[in-house]
Protein backbone atom coordinates (compact mmCIF):
# COMPACT_ATOMS: atom_id res chain seq x y z
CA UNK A 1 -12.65 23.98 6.26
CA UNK A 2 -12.14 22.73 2.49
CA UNK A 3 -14.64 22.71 -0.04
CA UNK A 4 -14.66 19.52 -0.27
CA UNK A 5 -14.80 18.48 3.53
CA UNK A 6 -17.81 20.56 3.84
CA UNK A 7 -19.26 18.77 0.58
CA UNK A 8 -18.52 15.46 2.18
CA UNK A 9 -20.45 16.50 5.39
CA UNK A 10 -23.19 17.22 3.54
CA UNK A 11 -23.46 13.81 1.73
CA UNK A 12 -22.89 11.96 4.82
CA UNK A 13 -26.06 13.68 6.46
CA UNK A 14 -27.74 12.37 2.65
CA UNK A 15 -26.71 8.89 3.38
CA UNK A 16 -28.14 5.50 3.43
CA UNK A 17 -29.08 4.08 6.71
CA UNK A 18 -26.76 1.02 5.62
CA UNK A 19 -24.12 2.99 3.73
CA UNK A 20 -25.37 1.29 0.48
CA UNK A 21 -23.16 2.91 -2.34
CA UNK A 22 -22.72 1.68 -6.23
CA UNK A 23 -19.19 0.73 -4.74
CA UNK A 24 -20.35 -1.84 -2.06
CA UNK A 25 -21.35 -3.73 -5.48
CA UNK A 26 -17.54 -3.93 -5.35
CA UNK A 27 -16.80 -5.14 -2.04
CA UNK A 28 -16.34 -8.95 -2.61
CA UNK A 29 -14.57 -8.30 -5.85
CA UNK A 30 -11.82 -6.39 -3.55
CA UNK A 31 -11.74 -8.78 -0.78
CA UNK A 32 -10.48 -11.67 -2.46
CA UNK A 33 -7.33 -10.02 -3.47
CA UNK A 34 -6.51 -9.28 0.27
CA UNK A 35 -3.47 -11.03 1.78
CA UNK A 36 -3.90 -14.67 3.48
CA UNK A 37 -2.74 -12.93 6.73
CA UNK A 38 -3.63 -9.64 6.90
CA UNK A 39 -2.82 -8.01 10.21
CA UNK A 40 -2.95 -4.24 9.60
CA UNK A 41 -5.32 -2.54 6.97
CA UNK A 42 -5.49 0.86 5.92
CA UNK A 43 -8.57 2.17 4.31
CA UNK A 44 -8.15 6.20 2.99
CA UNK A 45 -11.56 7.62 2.11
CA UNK A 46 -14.02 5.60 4.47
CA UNK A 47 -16.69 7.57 4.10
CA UNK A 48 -19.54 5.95 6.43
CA UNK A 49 -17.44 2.58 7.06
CA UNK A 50 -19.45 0.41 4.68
CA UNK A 51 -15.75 -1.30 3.25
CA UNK A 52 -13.99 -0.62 6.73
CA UNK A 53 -16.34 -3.12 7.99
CA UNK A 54 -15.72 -5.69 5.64
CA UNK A 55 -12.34 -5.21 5.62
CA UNK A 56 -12.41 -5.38 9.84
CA UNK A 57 -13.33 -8.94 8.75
CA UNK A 58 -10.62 -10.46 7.24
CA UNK A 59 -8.10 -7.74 9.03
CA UNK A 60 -6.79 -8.15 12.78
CA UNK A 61 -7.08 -4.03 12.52
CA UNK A 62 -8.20 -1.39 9.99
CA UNK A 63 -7.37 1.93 10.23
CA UNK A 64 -9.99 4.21 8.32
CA UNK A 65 -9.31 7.74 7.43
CA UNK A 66 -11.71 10.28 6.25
CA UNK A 67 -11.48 14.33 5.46
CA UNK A 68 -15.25 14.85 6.47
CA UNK A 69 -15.85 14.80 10.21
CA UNK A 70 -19.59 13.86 9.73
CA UNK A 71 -18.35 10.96 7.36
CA UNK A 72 -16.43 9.57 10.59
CA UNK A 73 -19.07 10.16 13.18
CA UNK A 74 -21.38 8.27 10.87
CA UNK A 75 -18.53 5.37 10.71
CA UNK A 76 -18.27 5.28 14.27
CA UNK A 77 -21.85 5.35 14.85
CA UNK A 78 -22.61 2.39 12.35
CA UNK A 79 -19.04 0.07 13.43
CA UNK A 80 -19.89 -0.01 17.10
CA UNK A 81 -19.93 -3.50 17.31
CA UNK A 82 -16.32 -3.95 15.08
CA UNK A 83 -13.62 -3.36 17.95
CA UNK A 84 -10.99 -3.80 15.24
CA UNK A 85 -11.74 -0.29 13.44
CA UNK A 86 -9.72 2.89 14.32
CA UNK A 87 -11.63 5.76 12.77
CA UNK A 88 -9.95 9.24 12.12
CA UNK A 89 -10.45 12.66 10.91
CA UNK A 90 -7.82 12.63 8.64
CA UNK A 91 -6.48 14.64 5.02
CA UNK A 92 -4.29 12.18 3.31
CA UNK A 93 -2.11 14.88 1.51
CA UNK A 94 -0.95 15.90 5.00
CA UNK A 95 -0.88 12.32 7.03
CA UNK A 96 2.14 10.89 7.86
CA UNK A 97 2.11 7.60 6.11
CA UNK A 98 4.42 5.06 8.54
CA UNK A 99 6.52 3.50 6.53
CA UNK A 100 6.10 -0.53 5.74
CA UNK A 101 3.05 -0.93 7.72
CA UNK A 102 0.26 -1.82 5.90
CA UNK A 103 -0.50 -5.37 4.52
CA UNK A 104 -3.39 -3.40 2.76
CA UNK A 105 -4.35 0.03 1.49
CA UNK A 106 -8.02 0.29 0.15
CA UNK A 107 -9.00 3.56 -1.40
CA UNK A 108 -12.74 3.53 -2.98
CA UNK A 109 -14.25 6.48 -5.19
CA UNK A 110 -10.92 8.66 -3.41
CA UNK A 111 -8.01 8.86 -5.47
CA UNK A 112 -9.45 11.11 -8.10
CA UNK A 113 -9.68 13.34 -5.56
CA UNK A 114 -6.14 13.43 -4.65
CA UNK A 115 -3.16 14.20 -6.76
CA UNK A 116 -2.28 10.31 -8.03
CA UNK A 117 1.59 10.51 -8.42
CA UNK A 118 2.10 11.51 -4.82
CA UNK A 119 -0.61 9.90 -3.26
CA UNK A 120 0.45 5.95 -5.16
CA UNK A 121 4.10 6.75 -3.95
CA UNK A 122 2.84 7.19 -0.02
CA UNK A 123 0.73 4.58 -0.10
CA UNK A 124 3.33 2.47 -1.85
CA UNK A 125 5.92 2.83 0.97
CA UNK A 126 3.35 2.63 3.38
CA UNK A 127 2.90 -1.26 2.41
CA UNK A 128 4.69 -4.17 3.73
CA UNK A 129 6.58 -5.94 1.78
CA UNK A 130 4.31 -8.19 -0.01
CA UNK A 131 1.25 -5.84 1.09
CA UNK A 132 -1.26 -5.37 -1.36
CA UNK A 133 -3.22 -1.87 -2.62
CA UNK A 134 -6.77 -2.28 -3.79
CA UNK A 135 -8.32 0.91 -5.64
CA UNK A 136 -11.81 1.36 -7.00
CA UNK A 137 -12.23 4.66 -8.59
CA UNK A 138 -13.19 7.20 -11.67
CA UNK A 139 -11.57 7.91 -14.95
CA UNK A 140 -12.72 10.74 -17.52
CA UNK A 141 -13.51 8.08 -20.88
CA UNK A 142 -12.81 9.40 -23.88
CA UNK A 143 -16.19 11.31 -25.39
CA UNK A 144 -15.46 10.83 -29.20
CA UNK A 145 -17.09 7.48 -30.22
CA UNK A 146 -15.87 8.36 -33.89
CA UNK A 147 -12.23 7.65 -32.32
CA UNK A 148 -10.82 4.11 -31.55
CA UNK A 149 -10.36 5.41 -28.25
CA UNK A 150 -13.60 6.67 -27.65
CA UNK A 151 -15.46 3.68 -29.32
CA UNK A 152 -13.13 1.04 -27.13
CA UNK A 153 -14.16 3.08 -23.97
CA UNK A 154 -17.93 3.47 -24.60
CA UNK A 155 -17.67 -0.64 -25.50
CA UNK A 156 -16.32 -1.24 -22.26
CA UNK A 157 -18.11 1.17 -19.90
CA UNK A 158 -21.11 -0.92 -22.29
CA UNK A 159 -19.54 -4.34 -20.52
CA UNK A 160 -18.41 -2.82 -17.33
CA UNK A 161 -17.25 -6.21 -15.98
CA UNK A 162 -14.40 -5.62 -12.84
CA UNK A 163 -10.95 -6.14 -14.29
CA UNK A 164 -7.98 -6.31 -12.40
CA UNK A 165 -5.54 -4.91 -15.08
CA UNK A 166 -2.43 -4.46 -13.16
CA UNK A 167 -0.01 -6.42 -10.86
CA UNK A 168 2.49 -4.48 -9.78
CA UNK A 169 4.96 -6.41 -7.09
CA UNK A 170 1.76 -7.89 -5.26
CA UNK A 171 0.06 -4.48 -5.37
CA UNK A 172 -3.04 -4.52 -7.75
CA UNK A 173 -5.06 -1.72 -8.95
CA UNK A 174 -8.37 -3.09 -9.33
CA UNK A 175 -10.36 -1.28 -12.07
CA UNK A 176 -14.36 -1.23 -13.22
CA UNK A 177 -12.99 -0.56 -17.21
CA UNK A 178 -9.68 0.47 -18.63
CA UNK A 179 -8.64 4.18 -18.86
CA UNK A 180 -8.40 5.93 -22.07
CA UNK A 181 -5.17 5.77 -23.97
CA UNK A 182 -3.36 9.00 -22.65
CA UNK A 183 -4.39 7.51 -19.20
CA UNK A 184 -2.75 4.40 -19.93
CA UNK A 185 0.30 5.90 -21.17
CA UNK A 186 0.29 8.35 -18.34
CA UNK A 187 -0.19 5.06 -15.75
CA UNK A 188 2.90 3.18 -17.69
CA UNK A 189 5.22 6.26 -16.66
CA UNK A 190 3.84 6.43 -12.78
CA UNK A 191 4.63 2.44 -12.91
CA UNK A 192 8.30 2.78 -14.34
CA UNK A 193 8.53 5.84 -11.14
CA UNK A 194 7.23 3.03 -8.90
CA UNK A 195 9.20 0.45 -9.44
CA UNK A 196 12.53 2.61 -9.37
């Protein structure tokens, strides 16, 4: 058992009775960008199912993956009454995406845990044509406030007003603030990769 799969048990014993997280603040936000139709959704890093079940709204099916197997028996336990949720035990670097299947992948507070590169390119070919990739997650800011970068950053995490700040062939990367500038420089190069 990983580190991390036993930290994620622990938190999911910690949880909210309503799987309340600063993310579900989110939700709505993420929701509008989904597809008109959206017949198959993929959700990696459900945690307790609070997004799976929103998404299991606007999605004929949702397929939720999670690394912790308290963080699914939680799921299951809270999503009884949404038929339209598969739930499995699940780590993402070893899944086998299926390719051009998804008309949405949803990844909250995950990716940061994941090496990005690898995991944006499985998820990428995992989508439909079309299919659209909503991410909520963390970025390190820069500290310095006595830099432009650091004073921009501290401005914005000052703001923190959801952004979508990328459109990438229908897939959009939904962000709370904008990364530093070796992040953005860093994400300009993984887009160029993408998009070859």
């Amino acid at each position: 058992m990983s580190a991390i799969q036993t930290d994620f048990d622990r938190i999911a014993l910690l949880s909210a009775d309503d799987g309340w997280t600063q993310n579900n603040h989110y939700h709505n936000f993420l929701l509008r960008s989904l597809p008109a139709k959206c017949e198959s959704a993929l959700e990696i890093g459900c945690g307790t199912g609070a997004f799976s079940r929103r998404l299991a709204q606007h999605a004929q099916n949702v397929l939720a993956l999670d690394l912790s197997p308290e963080m699914i028996r939680i799921a299951r336990q809270r999503s009884t009454q949404f038929l339209n949720i598969e739930f499995q035990i699940a780590d993402v670097m070893s899944w086998n995406f299926p390719p051009e299947t998804f008309d949405c992948i949803a990844s909250l507070a995950t990716l940061h845990h994941l090496p990005l590169r690898e995991t944006l390119l499985q998820m990428r070919d995992a989508l439909k044509i079309g299919g659209v990739l909503l991410v909520l997650d963390l970025f390190a800011r820069e500290r310095n406030v006595f830099k432009p970068e650091g004073l921009f950053d501290s401005v914005l995490n000052a703001v923190a007003i959801p952004t979508s700040v990328s459109h990438i062939n229908n897939i959009r990367l939904n962000y709370r603030v904008l990364p530093k500038a070796a992040a953005r420089v860093s994400f300009r190069a993984v887009r160029k990769n993408l998009l070859t």
